[in-house]
Structures are given as structure tokens and as C-alpha cells.
C-alpha atoms as a PDB file:
ATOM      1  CA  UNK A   1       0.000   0.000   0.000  1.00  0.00           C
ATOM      2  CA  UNK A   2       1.488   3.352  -0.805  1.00  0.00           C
ATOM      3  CA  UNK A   3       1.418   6.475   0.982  1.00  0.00           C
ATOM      4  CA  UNK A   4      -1.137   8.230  -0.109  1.00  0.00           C
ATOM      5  CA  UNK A   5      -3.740   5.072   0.041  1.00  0.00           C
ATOM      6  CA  UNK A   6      -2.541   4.569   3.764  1.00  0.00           C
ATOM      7  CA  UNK A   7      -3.109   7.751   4.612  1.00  0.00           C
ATOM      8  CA  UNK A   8      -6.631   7.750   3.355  1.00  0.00           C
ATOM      9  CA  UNK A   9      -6.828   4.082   5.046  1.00  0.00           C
ATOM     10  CA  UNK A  10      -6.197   5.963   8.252  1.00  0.00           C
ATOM     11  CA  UNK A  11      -8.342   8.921   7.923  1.00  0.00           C
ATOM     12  CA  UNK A  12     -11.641   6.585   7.093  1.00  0.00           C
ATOM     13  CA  UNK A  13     -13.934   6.073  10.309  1.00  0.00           C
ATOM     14  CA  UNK A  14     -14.293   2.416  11.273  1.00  0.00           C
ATOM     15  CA  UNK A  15     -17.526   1.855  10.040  1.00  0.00           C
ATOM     16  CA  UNK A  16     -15.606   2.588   6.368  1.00  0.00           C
ATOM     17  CA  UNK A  17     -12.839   0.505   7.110  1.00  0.00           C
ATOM     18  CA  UNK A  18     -15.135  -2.141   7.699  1.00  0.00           C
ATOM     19  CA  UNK A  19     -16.610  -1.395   4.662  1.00  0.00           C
ATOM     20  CA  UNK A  20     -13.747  -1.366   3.085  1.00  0.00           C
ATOM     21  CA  UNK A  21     -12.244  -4.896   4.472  1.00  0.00           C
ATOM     22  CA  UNK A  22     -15.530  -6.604   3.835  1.00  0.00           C
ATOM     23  CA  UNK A  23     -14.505  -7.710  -0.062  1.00  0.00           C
ATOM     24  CA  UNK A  24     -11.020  -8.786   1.381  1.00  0.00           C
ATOM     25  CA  UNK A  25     -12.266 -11.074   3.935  1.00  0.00           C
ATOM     26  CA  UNK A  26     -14.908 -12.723   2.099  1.00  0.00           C
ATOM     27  CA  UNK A  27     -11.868 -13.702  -0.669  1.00  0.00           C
ATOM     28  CA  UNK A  28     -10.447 -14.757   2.579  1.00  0.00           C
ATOM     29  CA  UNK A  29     -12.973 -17.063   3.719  1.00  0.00           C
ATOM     30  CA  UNK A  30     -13.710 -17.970   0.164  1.00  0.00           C
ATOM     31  CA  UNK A  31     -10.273 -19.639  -0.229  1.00  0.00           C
ATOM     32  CA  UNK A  32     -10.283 -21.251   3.231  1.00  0.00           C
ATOM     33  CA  UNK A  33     -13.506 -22.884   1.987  1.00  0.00           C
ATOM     34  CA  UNK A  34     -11.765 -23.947  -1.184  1.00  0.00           C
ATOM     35  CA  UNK A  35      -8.739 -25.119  -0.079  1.00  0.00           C
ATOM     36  CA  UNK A  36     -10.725 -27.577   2.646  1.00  0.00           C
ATOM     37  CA  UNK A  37     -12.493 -29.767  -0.038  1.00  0.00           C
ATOM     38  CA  UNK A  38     -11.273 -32.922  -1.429  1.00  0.00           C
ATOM     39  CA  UNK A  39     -12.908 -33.795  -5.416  1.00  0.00           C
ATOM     40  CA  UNK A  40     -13.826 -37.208  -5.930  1.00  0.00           C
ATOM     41  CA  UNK A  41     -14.918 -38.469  -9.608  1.00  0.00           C
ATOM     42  CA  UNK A  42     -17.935 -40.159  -9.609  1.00  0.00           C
ATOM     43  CA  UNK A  43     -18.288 -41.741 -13.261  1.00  0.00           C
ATOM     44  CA  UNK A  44     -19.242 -37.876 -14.859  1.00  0.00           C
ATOM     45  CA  UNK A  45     -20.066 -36.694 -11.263  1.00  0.00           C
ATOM     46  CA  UNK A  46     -17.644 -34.548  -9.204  1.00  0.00           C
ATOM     47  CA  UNK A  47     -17.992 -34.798  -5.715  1.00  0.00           C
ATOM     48  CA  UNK A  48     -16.549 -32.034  -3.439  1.00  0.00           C
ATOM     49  CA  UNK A  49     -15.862 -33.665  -0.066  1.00  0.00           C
ATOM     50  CA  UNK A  50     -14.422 -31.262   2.662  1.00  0.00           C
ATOM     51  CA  UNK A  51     -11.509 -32.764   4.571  1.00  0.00           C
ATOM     52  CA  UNK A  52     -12.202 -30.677   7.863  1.00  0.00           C
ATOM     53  CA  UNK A  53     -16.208 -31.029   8.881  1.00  0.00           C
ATOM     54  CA  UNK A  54     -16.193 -27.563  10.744  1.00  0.00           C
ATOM     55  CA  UNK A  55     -15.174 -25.793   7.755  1.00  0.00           C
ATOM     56  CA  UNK A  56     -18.619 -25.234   5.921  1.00  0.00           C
ATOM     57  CA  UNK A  57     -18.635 -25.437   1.888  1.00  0.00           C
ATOM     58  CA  UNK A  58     -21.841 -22.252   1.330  1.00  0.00           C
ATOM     59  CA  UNK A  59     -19.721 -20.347  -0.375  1.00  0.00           C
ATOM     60  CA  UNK A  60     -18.353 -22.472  -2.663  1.00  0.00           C
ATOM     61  CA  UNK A  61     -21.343 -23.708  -3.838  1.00  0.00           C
ATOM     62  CA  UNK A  62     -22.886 -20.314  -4.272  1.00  0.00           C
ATOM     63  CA  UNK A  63     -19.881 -19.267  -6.411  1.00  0.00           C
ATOM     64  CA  UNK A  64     -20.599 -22.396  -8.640  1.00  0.00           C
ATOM     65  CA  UNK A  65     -24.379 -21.515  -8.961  1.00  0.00           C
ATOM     66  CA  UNK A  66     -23.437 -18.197  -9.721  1.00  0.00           C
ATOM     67  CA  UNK A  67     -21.018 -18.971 -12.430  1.00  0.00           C
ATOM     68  CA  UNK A  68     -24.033 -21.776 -13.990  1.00  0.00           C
ATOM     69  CA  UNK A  69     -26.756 -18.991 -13.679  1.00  0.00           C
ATOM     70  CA  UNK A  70     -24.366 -16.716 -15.663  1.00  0.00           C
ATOM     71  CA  UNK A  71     -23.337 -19.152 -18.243  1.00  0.00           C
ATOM     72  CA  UNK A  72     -27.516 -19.932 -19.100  1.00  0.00           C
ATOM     73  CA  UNK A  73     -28.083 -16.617 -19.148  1.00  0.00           C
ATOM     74  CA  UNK A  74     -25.096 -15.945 -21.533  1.00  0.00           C
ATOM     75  CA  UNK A  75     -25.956 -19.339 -23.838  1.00  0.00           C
ATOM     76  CA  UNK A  76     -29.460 -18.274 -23.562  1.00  0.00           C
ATOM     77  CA  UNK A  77     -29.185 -14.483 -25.497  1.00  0.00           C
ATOM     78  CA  UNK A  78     -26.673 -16.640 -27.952  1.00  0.00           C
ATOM     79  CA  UNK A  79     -29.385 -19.048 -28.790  1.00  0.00           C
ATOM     80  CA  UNK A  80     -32.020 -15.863 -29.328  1.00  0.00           C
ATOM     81  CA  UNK A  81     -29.554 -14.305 -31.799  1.00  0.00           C
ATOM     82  CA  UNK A  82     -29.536 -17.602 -34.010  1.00  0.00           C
ATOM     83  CA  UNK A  83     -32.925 -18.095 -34.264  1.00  0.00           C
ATOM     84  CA  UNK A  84     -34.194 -17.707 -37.942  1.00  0.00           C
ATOM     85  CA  UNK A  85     -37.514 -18.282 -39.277  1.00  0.00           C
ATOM     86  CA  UNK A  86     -37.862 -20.351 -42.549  1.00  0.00           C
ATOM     87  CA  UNK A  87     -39.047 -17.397 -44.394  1.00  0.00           C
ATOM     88  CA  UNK A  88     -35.838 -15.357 -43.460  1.00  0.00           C
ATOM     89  CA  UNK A  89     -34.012 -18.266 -44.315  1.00  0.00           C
ATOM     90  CA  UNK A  90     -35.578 -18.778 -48.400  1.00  0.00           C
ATOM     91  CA  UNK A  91     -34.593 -14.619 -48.524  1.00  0.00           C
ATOM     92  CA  UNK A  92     -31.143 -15.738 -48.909  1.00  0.00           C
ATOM     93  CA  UNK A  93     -31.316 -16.334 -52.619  1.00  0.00           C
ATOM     94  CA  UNK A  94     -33.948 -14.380 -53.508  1.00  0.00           C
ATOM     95  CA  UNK A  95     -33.843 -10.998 -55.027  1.00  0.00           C
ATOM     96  CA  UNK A  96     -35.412  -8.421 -52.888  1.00  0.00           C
ATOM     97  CA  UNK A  97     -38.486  -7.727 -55.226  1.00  0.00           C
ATOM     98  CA  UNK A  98     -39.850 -11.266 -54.774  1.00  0.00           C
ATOM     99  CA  UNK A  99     -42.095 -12.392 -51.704  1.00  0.00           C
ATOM    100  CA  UNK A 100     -42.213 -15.634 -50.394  1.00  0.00           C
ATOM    101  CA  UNK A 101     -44.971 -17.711 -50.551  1.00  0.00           C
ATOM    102  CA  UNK A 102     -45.398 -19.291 -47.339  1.00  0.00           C
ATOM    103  CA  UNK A 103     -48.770 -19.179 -45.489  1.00  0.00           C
ATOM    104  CA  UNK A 104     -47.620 -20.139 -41.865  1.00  0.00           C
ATOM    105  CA  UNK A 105     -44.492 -19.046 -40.390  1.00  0.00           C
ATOM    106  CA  UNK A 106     -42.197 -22.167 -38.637  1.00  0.00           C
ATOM    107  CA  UNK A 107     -39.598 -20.889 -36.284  1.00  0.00           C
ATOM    108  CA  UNK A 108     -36.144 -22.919 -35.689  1.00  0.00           C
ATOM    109  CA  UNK A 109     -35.061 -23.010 -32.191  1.00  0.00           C
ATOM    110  CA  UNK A 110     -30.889 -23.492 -31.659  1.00  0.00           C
ATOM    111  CA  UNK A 111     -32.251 -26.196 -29.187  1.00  0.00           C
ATOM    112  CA  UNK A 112     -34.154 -28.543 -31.859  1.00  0.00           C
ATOM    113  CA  UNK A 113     -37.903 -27.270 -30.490  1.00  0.00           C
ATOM    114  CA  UNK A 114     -39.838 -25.601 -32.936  1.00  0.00           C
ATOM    115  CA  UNK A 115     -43.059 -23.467 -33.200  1.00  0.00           C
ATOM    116  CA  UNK A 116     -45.536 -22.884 -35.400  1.00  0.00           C
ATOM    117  CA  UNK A 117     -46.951 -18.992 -35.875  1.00  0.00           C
ATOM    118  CA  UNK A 118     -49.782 -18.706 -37.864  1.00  0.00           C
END
């Protein structure tokens, strides 16, 4: 820490040093958590056993639910910009004058479901 930043670390009131500290200490405990569990392979399974039973694991496992909400959040806005209806897709070729001369409109889902407007 330089100077300046201790300066200002010393200045602060305690309830913004807490403040402060909080981020630092949850890392803390974070990595105490981590460091305490054990993986076992299950077939595809991974199983996180913790080698010291008064250690808890919460944190841990909220950071991995975290990181799987994110990553189906992220897949799911990927999947939204692929989606093409048939019409869209017989455009391709087609000179932008001409119509196509579909009735119904099908809609292709990147996860093989499809739906039927009409």
C-alpha cells in the first residue's frame, strides 16, 4: 500500500474501514472454503468432499451456482440471436423484389424445439 492510500486508510472512520475490508475477507474465507475440499470423480459426477467437517462449503457452492446462472443466461441471449424463421431463411437467394410464398411461419429453435406462428 502506498502512501497516499494509507493515509486515506487511516483517515476513514471504522464503520468505512469495515466497509472497506468486507470484499477482502470474504476472498479470505472464500479460499479457506476452497482449499478444505477434497474432489472425488464419480463416473461424470464430481464430488466435493471437505476434509475438515467444521469448515462449511456455502460459499463455494454459491460461487458455482453463480457462475451456472451466468453461463444460461449468456448461452441463452446466444441461442435468441440464431434463431431464424424459414421465411428469413428462403430470402437468402432471392432478389429483394420477390415475396415468399409461405402461409404459416415455422420458427427454428438453436435447441431442436420448434413453433408454429400462424
Amino acid at each position: 500500500m502506498d502512501a497516499s492510500r494509507a493515509k486515506k486508510f487511516k483517515d476513514m472512520t471504522d464503520e468505512d474501514r469495515a466497509a472497506w475490508i468486507i470484499p477482502f475477507t470474504q476472498t479470505s474465507l472464500l479460499k479457506d472454503q476452497m482449499v478444505n475440499l477434497e474432489q472425488k470423480n464419480d463416473g461424470v459426477n464430481i464430488i466435493l468432499d471437505r476434509t475438515n467437517s467444521n469448515i462449511k462449503k456455502d460459499k463455494v457452492s454459491a460461487m458455482g451456482y453463480g457462475l451456472w446462472y451466468i453461463k444460461t443466461e449468456i448461452d441463452d441471449v446466444a441461442m435468441r440471436r440464431k434463431q431464424m424463421t424459414i421465411d428469413q431463411m428462403l430470402k437468402v437467394g432471392k432478389s429483394s423484389g420477390q415475396k415468399s410464398s409461405l402461409s404459416s411461419r415455422i420458427t427454428f429453435h438453436g435447441n431442436r424445439q420448434y413453433s408454429s406462428r400462424m
